[in-house]
N, C-alpha and C. Protein backbone atom coordinates (compact mmCIF):
# COMPACT_ATOMS: atom_id res chain seq x y z
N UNK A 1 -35.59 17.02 -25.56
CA UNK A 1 -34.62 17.74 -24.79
C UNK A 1 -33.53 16.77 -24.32
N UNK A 2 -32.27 16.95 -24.85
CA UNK A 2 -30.99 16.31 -24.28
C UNK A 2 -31.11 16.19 -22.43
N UNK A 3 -30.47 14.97 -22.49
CA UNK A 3 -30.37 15.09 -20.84
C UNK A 3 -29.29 15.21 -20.57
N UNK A 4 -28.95 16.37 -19.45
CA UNK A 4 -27.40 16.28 -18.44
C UNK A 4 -26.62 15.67 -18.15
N UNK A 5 -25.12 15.23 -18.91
CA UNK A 5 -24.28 14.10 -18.71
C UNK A 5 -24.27 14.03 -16.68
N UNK A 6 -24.30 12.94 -16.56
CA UNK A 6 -24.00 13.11 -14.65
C UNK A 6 -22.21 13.32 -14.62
N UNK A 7 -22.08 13.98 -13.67
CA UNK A 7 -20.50 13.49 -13.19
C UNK A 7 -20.73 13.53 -11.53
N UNK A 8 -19.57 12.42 -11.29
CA UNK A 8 -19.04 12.03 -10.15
C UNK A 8 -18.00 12.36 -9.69
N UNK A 9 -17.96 12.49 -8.61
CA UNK A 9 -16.83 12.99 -7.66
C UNK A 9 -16.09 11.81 -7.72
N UNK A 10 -14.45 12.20 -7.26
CA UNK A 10 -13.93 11.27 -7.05
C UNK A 10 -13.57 10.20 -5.93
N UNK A 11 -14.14 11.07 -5.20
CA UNK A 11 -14.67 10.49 -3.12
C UNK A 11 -16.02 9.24 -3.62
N UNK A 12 -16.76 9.83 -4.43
CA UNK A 12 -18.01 8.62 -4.86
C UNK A 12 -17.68 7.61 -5.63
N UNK A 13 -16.59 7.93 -6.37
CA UNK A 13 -16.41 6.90 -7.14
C UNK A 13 -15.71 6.04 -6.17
N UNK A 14 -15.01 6.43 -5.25
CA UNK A 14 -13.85 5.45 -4.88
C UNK A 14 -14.58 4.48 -3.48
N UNK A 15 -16.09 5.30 -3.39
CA UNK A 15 -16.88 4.80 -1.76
C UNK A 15 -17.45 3.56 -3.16
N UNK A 16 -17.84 3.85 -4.09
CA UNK A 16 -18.85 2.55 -4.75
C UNK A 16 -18.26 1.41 -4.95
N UNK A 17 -16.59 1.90 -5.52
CA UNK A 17 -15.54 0.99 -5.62
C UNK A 17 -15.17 0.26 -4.79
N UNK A 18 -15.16 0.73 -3.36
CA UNK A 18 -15.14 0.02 -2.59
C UNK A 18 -15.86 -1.20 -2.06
N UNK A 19 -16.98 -0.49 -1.85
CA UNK A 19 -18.15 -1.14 -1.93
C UNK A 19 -18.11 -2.54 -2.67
N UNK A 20 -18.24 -2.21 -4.25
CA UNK A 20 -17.68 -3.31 -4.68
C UNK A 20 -16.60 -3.85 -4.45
N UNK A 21 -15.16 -3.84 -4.34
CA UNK A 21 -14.36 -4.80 -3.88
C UNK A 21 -14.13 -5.61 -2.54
N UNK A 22 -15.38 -5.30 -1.31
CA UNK A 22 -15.69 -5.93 -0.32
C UNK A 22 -16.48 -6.76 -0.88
N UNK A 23 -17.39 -7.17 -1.81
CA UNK A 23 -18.17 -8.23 -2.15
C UNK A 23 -19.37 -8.73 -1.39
N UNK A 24 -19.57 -7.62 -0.15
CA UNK A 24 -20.85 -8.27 0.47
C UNK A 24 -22.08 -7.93 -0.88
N UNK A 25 -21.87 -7.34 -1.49
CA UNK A 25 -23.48 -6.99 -2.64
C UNK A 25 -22.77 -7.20 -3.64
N UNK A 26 -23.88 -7.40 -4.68
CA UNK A 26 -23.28 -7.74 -6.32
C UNK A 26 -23.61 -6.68 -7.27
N UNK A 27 -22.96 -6.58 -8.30
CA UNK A 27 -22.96 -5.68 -8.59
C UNK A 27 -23.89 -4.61 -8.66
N UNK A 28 -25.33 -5.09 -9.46
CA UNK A 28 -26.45 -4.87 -9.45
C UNK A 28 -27.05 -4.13 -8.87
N UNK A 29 -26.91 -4.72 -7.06
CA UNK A 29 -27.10 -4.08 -6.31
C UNK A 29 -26.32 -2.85 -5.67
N UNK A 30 -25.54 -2.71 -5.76
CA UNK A 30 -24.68 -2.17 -5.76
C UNK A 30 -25.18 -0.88 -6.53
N UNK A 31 -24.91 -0.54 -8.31
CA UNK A 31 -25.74 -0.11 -9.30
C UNK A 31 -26.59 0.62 -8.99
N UNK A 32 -28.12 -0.30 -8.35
CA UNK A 32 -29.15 0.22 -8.00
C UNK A 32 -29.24 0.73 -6.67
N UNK A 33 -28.41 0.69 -6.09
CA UNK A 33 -27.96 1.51 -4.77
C UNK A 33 -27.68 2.79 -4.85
N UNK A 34 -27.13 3.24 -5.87
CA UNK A 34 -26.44 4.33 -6.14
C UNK A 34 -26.63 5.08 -7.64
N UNK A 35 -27.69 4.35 -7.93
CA UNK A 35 -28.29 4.67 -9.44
C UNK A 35 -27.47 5.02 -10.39
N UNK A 36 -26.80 4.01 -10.81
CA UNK A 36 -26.12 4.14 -11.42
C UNK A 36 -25.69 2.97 -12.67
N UNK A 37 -24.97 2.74 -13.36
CA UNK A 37 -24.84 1.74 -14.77
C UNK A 37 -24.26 0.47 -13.62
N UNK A 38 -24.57 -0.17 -13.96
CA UNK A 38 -23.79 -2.00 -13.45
C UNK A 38 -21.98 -1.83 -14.24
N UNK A 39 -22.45 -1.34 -15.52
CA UNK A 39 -20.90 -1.15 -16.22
C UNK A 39 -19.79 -0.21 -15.82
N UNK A 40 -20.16 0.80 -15.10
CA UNK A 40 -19.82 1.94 -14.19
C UNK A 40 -19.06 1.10 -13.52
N UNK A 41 -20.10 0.78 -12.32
CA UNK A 41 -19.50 0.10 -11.13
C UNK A 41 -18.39 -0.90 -11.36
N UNK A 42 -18.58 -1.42 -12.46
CA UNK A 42 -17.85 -2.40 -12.13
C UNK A 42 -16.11 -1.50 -12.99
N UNK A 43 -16.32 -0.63 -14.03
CA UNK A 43 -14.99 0.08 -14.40
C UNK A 43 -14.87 0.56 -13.34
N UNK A 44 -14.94 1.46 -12.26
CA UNK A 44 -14.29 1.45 -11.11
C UNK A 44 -13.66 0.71 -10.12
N UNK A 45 -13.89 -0.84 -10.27
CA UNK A 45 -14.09 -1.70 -9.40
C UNK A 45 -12.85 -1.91 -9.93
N UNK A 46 -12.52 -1.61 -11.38
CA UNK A 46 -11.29 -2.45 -12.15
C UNK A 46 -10.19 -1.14 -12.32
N UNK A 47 -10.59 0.00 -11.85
CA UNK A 47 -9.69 0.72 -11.90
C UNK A 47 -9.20 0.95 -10.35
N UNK A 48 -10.29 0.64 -9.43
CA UNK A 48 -9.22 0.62 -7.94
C UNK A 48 -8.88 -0.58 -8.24
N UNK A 49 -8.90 -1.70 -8.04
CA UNK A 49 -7.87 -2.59 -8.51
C UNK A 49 -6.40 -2.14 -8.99
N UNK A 50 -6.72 -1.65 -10.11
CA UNK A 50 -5.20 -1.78 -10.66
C UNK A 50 -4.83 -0.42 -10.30
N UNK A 51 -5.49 0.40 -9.47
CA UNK A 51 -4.87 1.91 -8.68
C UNK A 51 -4.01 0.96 -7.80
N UNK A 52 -4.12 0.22 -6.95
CA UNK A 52 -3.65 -0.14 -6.07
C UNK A 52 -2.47 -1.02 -6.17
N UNK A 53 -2.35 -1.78 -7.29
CA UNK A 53 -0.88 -2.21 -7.64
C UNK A 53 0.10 -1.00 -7.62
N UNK A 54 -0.29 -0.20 -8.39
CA UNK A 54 0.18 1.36 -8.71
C UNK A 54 0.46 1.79 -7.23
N UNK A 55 0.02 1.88 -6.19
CA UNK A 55 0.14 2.68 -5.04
C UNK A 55 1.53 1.79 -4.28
N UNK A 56 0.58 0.15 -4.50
CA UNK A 56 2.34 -0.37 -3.78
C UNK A 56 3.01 -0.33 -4.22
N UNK A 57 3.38 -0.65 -5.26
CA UNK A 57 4.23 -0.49 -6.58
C UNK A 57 5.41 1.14 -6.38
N UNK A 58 5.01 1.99 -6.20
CA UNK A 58 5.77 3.21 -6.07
C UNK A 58 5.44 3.56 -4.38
N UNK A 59 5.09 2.98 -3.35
CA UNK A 59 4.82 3.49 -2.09
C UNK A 59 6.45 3.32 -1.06
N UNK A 60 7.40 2.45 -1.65
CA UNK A 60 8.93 2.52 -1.29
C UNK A 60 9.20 3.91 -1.56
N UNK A 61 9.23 4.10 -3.14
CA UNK A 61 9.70 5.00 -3.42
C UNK A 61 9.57 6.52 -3.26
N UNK A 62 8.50 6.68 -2.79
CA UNK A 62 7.64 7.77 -2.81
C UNK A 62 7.96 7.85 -1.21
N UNK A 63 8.34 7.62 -0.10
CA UNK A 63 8.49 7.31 1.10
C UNK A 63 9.92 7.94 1.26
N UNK A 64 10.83 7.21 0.07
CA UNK A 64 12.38 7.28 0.09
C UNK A 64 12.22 8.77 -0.69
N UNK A 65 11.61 9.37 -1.48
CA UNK A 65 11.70 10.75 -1.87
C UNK A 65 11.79 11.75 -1.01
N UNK A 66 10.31 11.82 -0.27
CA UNK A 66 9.84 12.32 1.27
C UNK A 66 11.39 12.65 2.11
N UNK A 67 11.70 11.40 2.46
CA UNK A 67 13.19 11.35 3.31
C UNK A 67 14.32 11.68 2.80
N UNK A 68 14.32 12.03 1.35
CA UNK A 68 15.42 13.17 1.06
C UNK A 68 15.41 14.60 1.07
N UNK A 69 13.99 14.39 0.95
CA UNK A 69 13.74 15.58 0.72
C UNK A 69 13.93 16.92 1.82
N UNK A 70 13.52 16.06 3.01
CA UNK A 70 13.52 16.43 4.50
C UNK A 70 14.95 16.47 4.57
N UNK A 71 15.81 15.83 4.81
CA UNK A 71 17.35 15.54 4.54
C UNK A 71 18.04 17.13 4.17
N UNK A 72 17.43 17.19 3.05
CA UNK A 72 17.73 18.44 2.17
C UNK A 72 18.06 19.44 2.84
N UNK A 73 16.12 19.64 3.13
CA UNK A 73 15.89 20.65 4.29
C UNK A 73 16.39 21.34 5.47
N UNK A 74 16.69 19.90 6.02
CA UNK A 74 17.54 20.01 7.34
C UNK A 74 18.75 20.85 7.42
N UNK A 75 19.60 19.96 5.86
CA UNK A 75 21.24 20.59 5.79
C UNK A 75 21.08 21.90 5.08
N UNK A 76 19.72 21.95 3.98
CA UNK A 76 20.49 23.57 4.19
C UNK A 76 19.89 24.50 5.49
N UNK A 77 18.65 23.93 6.40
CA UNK A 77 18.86 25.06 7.38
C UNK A 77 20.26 25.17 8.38
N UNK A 78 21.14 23.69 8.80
CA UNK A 78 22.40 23.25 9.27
C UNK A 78 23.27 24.42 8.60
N UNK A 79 23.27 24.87 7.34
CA UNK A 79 24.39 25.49 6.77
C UNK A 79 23.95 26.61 7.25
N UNK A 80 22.59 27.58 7.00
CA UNK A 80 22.53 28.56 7.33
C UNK A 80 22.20 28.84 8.70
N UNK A 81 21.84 27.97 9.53
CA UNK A 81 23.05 28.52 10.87
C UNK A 81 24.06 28.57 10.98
N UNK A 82 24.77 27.53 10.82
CA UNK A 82 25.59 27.70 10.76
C UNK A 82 26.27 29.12 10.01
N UNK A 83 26.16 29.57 9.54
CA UNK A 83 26.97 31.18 8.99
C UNK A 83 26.29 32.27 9.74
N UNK A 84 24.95 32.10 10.15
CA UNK A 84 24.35 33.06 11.24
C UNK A 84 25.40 33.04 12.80
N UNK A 85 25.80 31.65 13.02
CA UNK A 85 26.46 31.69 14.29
C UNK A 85 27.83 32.41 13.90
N UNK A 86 28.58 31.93 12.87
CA UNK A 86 29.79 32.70 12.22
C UNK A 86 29.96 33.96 12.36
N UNK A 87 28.79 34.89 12.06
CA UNK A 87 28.68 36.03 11.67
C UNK A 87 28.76 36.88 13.13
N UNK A 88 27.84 36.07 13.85
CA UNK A 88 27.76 36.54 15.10
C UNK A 88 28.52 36.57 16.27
N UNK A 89 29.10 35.11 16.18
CA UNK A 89 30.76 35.21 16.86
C UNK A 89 32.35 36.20 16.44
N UNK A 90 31.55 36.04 15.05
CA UNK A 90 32.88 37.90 14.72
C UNK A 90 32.57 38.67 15.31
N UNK A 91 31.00 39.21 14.73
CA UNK A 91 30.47 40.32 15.84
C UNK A 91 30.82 40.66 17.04
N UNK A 92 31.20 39.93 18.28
CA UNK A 92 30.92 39.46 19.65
C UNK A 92 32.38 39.66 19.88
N UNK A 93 33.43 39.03 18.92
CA UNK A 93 34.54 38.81 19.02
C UNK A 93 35.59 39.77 19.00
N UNK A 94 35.08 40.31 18.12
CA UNK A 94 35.90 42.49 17.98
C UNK A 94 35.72 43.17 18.82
C-alpha cells in the first residue's frame, strides 16, 4: 500500500526555518524534532534565506507603492468633495 505524500503548511515551514536559522540545534535535531527529512529542513533554511534578500530587496519599494496609492485615494475623495460642496452651494445659492 502506497503511503500519503505529507504536506506542510506554510506557517510550519517557516517556524522550522526558523528554527534553523537561529542555530541553537543542528540540523538533525531539528529533523527529528519535527519528523521530518534533514534535507527538508535544511531547503527551507535556504529558501528563507534567500526569501529575505527578496523582502529587503523590494521592501522600499513596496512601502513607496502603499504611499501612492493612499495619495490617490485621498485626491480622488478631495475631488469628489469637492463637486459635492459645488453642487450644494448652487443649491443654497438660488
Amino acid at each position: 500500500m502506497a503511503t500519503k505524500r505529507r504536506r506542510f503548511t506554510a506557517e510550519f515551514k517557516a517556524r522550522v526555518a526558523m528554527e534553523a536559522l537561529r542555530g541553537d540545534r543542528t540540523i538533525q535535531e531539528i529533523a527529528a524534532k519535527h519528523q521530518v527529512h534533514p534535507s527538508r529542513v535544511s531547503g527551507w533554511k535556504r529558501q528563507a534565506q534567500d526569501g529575505l534578500k527578496e523582502v529587503f530587496a523590494r521592501g522600499t519599494n513596496h512601502r513607496q507603492g502603499d504611499h501612492e496609492a493612499v495619495v490617490h485615494d485621498l485626491h480622488a475623495k478631495i475631488g469628489e468633495l469637492t463637486v459635492e460642496r459645488d453642487f450644494l452651494s448652487r443649491g443654497l445659492g438660488s
